[in-house]
C-alpha atoms as a PDB file:
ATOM      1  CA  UNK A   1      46.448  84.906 139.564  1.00  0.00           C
ATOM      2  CA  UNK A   2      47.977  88.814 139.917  1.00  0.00           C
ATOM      3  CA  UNK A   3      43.982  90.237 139.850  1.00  0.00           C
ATOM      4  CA  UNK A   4      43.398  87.944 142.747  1.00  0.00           C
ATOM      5  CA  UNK A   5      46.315  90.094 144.572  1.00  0.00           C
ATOM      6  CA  UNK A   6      45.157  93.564 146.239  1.00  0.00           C
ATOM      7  CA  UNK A   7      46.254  96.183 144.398  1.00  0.00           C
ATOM      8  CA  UNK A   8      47.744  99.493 145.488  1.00  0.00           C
ATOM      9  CA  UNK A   9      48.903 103.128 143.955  1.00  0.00           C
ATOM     10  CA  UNK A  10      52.271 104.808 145.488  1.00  0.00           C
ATOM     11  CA  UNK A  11      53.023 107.918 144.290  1.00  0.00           C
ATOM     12  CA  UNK A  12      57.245 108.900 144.707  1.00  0.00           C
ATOM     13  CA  UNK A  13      57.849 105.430 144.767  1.00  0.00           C
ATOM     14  CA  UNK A  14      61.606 105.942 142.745  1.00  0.00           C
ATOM     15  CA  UNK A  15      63.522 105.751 146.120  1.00  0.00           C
ATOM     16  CA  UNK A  16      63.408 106.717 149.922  1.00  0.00           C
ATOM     17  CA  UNK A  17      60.504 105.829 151.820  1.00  0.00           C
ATOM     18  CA  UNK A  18      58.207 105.543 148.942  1.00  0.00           C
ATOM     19  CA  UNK A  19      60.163 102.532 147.562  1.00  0.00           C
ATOM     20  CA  UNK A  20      60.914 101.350 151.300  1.00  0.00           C
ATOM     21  CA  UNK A  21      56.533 101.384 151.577  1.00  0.00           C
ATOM     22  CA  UNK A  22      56.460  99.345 148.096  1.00  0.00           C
ATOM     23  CA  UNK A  23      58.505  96.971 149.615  1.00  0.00           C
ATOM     24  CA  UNK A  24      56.111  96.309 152.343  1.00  0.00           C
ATOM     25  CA  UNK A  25      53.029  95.978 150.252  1.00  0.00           C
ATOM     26  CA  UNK A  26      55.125  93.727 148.161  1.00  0.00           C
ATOM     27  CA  UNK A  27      56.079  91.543 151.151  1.00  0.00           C
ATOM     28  CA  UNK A  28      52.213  91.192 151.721  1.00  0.00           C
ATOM     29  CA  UNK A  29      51.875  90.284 148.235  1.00  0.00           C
ATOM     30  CA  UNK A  30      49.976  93.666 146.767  1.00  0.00           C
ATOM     31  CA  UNK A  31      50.431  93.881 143.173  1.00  0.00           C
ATOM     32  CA  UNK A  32      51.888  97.759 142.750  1.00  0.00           C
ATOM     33  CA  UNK A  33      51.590 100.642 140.460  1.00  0.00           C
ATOM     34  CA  UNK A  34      54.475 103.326 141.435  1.00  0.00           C
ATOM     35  CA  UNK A  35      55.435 106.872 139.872  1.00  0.00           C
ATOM     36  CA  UNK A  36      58.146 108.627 140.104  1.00  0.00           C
ATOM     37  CA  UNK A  37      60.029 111.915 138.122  1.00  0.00           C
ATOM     38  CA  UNK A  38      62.847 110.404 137.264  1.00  0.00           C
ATOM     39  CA  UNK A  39      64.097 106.972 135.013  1.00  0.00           C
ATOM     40  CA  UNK A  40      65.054 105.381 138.609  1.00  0.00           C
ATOM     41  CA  UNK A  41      61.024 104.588 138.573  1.00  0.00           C
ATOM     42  CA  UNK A  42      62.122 101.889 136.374  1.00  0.00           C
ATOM     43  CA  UNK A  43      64.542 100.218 138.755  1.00  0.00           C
ATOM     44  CA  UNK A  44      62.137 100.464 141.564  1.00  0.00           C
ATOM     45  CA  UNK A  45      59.874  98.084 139.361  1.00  0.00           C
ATOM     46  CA  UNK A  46      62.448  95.517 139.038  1.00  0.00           C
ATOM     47  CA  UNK A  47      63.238  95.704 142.749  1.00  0.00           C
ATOM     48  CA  UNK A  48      59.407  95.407 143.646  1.00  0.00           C
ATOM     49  CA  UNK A  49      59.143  92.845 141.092  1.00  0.00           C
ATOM     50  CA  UNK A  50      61.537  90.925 142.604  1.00  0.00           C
ATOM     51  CA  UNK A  51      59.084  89.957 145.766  1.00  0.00           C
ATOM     52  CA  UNK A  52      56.914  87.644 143.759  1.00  0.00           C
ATOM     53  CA  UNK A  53      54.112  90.481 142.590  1.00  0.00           C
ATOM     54  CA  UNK A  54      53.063  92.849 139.836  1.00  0.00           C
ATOM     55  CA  UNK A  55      54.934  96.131 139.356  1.00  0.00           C
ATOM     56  CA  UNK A  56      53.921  98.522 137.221  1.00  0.00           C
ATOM     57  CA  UNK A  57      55.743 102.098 136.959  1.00  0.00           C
ATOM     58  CA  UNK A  58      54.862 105.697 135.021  1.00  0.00           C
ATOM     59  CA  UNK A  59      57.726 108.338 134.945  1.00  0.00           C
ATOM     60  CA  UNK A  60      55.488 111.313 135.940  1.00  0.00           C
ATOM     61  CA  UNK A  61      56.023 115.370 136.871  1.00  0.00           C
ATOM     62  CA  UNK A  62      53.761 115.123 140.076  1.00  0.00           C
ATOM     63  CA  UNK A  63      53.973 119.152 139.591  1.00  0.00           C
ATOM     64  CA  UNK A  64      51.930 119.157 136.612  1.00  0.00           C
ATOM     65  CA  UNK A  65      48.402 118.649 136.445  1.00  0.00           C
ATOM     66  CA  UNK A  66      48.976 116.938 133.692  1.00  0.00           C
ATOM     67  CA  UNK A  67      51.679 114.634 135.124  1.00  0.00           C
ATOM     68  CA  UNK A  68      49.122 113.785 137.889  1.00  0.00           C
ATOM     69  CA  UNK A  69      46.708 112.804 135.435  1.00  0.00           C
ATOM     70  CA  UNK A  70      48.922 110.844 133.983  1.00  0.00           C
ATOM     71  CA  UNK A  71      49.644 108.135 136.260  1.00  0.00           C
ATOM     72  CA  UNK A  72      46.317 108.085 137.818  1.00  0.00           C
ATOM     73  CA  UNK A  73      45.001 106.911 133.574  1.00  0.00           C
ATOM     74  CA  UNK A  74      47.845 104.630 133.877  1.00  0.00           C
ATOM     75  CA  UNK A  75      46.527 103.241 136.905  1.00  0.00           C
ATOM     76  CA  UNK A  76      43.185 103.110 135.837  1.00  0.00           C
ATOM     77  CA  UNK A  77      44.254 101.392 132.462  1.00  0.00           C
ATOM     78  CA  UNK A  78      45.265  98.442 134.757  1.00  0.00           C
ATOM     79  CA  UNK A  79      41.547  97.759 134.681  1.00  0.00           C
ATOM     80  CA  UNK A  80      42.263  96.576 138.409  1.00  0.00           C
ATOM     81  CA  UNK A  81      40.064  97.423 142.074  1.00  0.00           C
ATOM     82  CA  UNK A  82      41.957  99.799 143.739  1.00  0.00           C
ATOM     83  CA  UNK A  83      42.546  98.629 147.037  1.00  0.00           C
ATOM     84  CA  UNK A  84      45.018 100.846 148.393  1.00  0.00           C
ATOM     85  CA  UNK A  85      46.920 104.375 147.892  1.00  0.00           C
ATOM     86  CA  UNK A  86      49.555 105.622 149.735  1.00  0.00           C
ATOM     87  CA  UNK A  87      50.276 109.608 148.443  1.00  0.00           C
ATOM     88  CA  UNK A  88      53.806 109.909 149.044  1.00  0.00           C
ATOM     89  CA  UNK A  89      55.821 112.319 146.601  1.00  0.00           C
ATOM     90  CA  UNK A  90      56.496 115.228 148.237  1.00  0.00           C
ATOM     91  CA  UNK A  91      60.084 117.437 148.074  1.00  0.00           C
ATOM     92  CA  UNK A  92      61.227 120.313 150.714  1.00  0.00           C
ATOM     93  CA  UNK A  93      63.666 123.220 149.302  1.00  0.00           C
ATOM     94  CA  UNK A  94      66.083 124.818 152.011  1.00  0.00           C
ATOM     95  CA  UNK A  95      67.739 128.092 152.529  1.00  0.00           C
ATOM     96  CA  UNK A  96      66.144 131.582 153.137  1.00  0.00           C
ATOM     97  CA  UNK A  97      62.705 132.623 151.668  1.00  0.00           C
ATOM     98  CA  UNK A  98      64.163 135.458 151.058  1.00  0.00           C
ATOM     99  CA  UNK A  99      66.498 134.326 148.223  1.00  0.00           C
ATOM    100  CA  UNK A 100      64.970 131.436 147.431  1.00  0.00           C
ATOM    101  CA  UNK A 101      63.404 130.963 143.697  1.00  0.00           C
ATOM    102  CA  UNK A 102      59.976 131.834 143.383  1.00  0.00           C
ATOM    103  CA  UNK A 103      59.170 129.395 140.460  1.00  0.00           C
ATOM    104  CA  UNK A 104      61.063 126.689 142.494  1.00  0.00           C
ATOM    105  CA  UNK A 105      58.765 127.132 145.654  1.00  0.00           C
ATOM    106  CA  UNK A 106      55.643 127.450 143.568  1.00  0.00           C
ATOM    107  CA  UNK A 107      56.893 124.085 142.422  1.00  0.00           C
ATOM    108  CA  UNK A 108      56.911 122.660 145.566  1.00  0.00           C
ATOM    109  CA  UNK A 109      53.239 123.318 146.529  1.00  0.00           C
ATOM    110  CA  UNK A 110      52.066 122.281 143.014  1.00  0.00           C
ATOM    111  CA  UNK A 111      53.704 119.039 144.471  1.00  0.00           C
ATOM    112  CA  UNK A 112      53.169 118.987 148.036  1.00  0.00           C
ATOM    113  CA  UNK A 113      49.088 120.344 148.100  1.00  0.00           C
ATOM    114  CA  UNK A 114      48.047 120.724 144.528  1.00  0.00           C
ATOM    115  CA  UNK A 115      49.748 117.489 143.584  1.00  0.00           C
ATOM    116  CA  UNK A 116      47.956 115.738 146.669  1.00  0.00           C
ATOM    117  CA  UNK A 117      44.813 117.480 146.880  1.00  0.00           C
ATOM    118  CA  UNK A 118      44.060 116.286 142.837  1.00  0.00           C
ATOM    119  CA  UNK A 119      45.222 112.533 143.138  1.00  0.00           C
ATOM    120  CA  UNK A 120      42.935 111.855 146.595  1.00  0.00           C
ATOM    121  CA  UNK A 121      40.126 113.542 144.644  1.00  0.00           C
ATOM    122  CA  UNK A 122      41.015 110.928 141.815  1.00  0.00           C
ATOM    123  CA  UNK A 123      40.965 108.241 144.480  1.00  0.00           C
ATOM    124  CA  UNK A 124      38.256 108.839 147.088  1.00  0.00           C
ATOM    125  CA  UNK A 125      35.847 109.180 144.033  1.00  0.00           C
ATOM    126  CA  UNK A 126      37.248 105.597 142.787  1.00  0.00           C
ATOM    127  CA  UNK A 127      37.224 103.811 146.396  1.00  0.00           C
ATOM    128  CA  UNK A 128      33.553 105.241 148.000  1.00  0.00           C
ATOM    129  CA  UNK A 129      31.534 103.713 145.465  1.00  0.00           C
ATOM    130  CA  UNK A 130      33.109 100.141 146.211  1.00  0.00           C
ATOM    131  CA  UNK A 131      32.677 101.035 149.780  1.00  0.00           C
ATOM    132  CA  UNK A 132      35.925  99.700 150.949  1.00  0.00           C
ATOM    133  CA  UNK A 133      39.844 101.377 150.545  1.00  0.00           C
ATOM    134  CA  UNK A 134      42.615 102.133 152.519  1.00  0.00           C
ATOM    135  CA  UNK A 135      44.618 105.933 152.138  1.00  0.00           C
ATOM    136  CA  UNK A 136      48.053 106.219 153.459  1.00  0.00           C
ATOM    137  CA  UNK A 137      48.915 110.131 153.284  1.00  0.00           C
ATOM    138  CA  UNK A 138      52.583 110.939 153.974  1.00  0.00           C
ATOM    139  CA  UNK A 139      53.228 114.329 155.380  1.00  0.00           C
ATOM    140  CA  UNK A 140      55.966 115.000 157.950  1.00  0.00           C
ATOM    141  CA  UNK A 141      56.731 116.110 161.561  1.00  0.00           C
ATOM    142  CA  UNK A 142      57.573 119.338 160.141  1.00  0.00           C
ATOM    143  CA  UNK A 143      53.221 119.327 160.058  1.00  0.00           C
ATOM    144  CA  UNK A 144      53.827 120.375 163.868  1.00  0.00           C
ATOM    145  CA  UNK A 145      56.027 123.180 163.661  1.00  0.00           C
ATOM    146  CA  UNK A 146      57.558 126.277 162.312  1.00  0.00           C
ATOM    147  CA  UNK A 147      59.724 125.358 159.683  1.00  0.00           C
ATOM    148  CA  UNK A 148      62.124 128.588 159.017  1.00  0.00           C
ATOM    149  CA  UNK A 149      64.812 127.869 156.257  1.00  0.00           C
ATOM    150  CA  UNK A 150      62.523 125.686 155.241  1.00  0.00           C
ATOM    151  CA  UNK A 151      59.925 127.976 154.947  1.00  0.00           C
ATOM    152  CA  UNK A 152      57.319 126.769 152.356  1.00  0.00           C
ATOM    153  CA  UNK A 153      57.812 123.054 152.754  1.00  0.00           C
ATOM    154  CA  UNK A 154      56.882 123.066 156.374  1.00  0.00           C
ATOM    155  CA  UNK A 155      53.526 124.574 156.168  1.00  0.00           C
ATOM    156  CA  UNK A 156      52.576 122.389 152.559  1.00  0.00           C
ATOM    157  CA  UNK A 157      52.968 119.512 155.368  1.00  0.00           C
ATOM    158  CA  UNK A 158      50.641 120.792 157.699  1.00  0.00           C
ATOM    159  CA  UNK A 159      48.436 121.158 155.180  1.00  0.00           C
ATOM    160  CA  UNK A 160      48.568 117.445 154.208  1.00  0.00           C
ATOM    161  CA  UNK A 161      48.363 116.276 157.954  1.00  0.00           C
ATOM    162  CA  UNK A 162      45.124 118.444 158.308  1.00  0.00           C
ATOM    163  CA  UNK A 163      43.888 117.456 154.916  1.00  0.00           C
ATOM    164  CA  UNK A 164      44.126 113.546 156.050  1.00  0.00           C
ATOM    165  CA  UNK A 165      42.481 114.267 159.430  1.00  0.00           C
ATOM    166  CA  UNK A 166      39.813 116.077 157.835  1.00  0.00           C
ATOM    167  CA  UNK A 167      39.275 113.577 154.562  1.00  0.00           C
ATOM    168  CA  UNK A 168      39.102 110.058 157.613  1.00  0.00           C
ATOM    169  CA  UNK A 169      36.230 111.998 159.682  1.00  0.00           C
ATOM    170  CA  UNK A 170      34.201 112.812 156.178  1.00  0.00           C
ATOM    171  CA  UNK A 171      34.915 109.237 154.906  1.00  0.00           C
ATOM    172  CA  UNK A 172      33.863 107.416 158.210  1.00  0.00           C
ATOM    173  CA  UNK A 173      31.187 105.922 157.498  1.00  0.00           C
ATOM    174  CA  UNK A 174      31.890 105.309 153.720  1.00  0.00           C
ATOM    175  CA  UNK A 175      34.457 102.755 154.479  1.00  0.00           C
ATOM    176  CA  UNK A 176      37.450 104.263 153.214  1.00  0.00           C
ATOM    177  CA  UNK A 177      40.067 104.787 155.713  1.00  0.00           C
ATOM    178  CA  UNK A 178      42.455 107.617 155.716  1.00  0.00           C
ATOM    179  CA  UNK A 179      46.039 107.565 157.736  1.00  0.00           C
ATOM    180  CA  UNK A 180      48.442 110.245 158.230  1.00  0.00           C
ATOM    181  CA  UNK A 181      52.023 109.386 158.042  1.00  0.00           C
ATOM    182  CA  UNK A 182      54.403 111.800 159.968  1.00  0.00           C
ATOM    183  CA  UNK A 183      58.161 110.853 159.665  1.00  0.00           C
ATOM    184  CA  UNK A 184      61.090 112.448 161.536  1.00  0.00           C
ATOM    185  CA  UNK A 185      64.198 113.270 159.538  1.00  0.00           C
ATOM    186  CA  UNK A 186      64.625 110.109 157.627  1.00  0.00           C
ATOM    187  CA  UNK A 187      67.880 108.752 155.770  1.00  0.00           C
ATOM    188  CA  UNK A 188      67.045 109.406 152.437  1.00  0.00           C
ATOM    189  CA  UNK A 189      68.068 111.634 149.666  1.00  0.00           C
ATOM    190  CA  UNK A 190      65.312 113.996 150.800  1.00  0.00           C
ATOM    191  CA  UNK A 191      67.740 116.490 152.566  1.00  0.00           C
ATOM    192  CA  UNK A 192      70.305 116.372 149.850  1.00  0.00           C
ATOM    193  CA  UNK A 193      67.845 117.323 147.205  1.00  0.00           C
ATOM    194  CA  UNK A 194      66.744 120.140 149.404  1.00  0.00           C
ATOM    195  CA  UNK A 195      70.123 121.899 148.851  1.00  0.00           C
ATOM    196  CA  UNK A 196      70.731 121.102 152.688  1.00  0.00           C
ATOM    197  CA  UNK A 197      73.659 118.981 153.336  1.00  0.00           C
ATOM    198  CA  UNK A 198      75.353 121.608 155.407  1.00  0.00           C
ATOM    199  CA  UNK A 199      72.826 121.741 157.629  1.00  0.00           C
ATOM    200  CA  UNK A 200      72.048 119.731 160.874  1.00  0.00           C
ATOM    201  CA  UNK A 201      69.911 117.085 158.399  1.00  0.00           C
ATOM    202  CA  UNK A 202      72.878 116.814 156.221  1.00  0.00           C
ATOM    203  CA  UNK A 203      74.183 114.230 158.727  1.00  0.00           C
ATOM    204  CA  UNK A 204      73.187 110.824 158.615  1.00  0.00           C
ATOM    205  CA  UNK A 205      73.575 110.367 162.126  1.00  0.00           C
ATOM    206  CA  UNK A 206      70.461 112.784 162.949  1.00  0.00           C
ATOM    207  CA  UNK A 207      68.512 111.008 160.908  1.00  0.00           C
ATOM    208  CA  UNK A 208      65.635 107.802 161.672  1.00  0.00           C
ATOM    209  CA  UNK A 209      66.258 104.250 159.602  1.00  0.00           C
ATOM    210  CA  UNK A 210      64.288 104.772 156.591  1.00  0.00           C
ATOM    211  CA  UNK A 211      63.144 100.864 156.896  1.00  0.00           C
ATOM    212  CA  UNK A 212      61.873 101.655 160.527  1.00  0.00           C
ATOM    213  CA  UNK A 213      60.486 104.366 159.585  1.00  0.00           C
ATOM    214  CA  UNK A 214      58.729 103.158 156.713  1.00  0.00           C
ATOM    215  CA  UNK A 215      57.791 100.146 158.613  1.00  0.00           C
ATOM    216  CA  UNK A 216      56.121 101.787 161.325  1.00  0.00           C
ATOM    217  CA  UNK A 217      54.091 104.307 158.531  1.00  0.00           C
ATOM    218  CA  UNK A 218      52.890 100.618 157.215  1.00  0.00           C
ATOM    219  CA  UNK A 219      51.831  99.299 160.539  1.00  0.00           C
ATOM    220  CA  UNK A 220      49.578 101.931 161.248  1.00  0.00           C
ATOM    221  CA  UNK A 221      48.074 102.129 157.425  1.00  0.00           C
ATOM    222  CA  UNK A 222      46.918  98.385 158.362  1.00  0.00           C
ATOM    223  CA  UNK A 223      45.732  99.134 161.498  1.00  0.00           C
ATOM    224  CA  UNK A 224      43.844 101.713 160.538  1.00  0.00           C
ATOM    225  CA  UNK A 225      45.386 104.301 162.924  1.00  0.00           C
ATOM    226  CA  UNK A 226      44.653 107.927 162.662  1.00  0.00           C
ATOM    227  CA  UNK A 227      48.259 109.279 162.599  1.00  0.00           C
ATOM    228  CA  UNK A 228      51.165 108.154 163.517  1.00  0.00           C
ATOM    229  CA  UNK A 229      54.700 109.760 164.095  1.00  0.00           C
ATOM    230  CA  UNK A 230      57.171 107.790 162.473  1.00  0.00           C
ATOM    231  CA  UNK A 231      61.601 107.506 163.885  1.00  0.00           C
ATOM    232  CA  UNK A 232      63.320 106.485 167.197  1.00  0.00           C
ATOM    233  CA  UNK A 233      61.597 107.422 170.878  1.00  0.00           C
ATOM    234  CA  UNK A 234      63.540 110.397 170.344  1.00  0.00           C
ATOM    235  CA  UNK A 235      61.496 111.974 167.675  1.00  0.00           C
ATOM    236  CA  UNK A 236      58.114 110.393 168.971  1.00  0.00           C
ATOM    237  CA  UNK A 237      58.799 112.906 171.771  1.00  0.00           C
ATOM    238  CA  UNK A 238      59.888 115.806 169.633  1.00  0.00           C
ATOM    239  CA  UNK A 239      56.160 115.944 168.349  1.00  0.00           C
ATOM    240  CA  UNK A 240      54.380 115.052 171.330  1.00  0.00           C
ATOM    241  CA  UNK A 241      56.336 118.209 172.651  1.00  0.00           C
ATOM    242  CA  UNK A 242      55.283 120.483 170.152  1.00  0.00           C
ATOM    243  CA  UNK A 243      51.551 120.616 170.967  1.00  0.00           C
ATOM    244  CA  UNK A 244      52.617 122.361 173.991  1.00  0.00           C
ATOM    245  CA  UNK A 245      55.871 124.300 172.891  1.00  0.00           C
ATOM    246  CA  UNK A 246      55.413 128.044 172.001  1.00  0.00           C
ATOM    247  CA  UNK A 247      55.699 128.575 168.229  1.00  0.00           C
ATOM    248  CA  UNK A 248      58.472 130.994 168.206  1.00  0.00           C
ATOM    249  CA  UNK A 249      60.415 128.304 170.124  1.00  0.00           C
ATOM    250  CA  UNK A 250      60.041 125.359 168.122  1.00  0.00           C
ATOM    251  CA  UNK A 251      60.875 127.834 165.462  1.00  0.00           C
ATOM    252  CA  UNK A 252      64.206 129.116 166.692  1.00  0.00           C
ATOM    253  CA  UNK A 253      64.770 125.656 167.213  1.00  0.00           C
ATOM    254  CA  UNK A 254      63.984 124.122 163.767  1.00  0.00           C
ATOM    255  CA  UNK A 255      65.898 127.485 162.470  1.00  0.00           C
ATOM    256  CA  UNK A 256      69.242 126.224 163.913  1.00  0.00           C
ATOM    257  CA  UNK A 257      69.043 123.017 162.142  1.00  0.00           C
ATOM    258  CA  UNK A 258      68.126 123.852 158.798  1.00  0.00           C
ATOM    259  CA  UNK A 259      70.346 127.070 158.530  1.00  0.00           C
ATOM    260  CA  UNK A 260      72.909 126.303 155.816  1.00  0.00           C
ATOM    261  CA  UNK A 261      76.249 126.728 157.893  1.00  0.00           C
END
């Protein structure tokens, strides 16, 4: 029976590693509710559906309070326990602050923080009282570092990887768990949205396996980790370096990668 299944929320499920995470949860036979902006939301339900489960999908502006909303109702209207969440949708814009669009960038944290910030609230309110739930937060290794040419994205990361850390130690004892999720530069069409194929991440060659990735981001969600830093050994060391790497360094660094060429 699909309300016998465990039942989990992914937000930015349409492609990239939110699909790649749906995948996962499908494999362990979750039945899935995914969102996503666009009408490829509706493939990804036929591609979850494909794995035996329940897929149900909600084209949604995550910007919008509204949009937010939105999916969490839908969700709700599946009159199901919610078992798991995994807040994924998140987009980066690249270039220079300085000529970057305002509205664009405000767009960005209404995503990234606002975005984030209202659908836990929706969920940690629906999991305490059951006294049992499991949070996968995606934010980024860009969480560790400066972030020039990237300039807003960056620090709305760092916000969600403090955010998680700080929502697990409130929830400890309530039996929800909370895991942060920090992937390396991933193969998806995250860069290319970002305006920043001419950059260093506009090569598919510096980029981590997005089913590794993804895989590892899942392993730690069911183990209940804290955090975990998601790619090769190669970016595993990147961010254990940059707890002890001077600021402007890592950012002179990260500036000569993202600088459109």
């Amino acid at each position: 029976m699909a309300d016998e299944r465990p039942f989990v929320m992914i937000t930015g499920a349409s492609s990239g590693l939110g699909l790649e995470l749906a995948k996962l949860f499908a494999q362990d036979g979750y039945d899935i509710a995914v969102s996503g902006s666009s009408e490829r939301i509706f493939e990804a339900e036929k591609t979850i559906k494909s794995y035996g489960v329940e897929a149900y999908s909600l084209q949604a502006d995550a910007s919008t309070y509204e949009g937010v909303e939105a999916f969490w109702q839908f969700v709700k209207s599946k009159n199901r326990k919610l078992d798991a969440a995994v807040l994924n949708v998140g987009v980066s814009m690249g270039s220079s602050f300085l000529e970057n669009d305002l509205e664009k960038e405000l767009k960005l944290i209404d995503i990234n923080i606002k975005g984030t910030v209202h659908m836990a609230k929706r969920v940690v309110q629906d999991m305490v009282p059951n006294k049992e739930g499991n949070i996968l937060l995606v934010s980024s290794v860009s969480a560790t570092l400066p972030t020039p040419y990237e300039t807003v994205y960056g620090p709305s990361k760092a916000f969600g990887f403090m955010f998680a850390e700080s929502l697990r130690e409130e929830l400890k004892e309530t039996g929800v768990n909370v895991t942060a999720m920090l992937p390396g530069a991933t193969n998806t069409d995250f860069h290319h949205n970002a305006g920043m194929d001419s950059t260093y991440f506009g090569d598919e060659r510096n980029k981590n396996d997005k089913e590794l990735v993804a895989r590892q981001g899942y392993e730690a969600f069911k183990n209940k980790v804290d955090h975990v830093v998601c790619g090769d050994e190669a970016t595993k060391k990147e961010a254990e370096d940059n707890r002890t790497t001077p600021e402007e360094v890592k950012a002179a660094a990260h500036a000569k990668k993202a600088k459109p060429q």
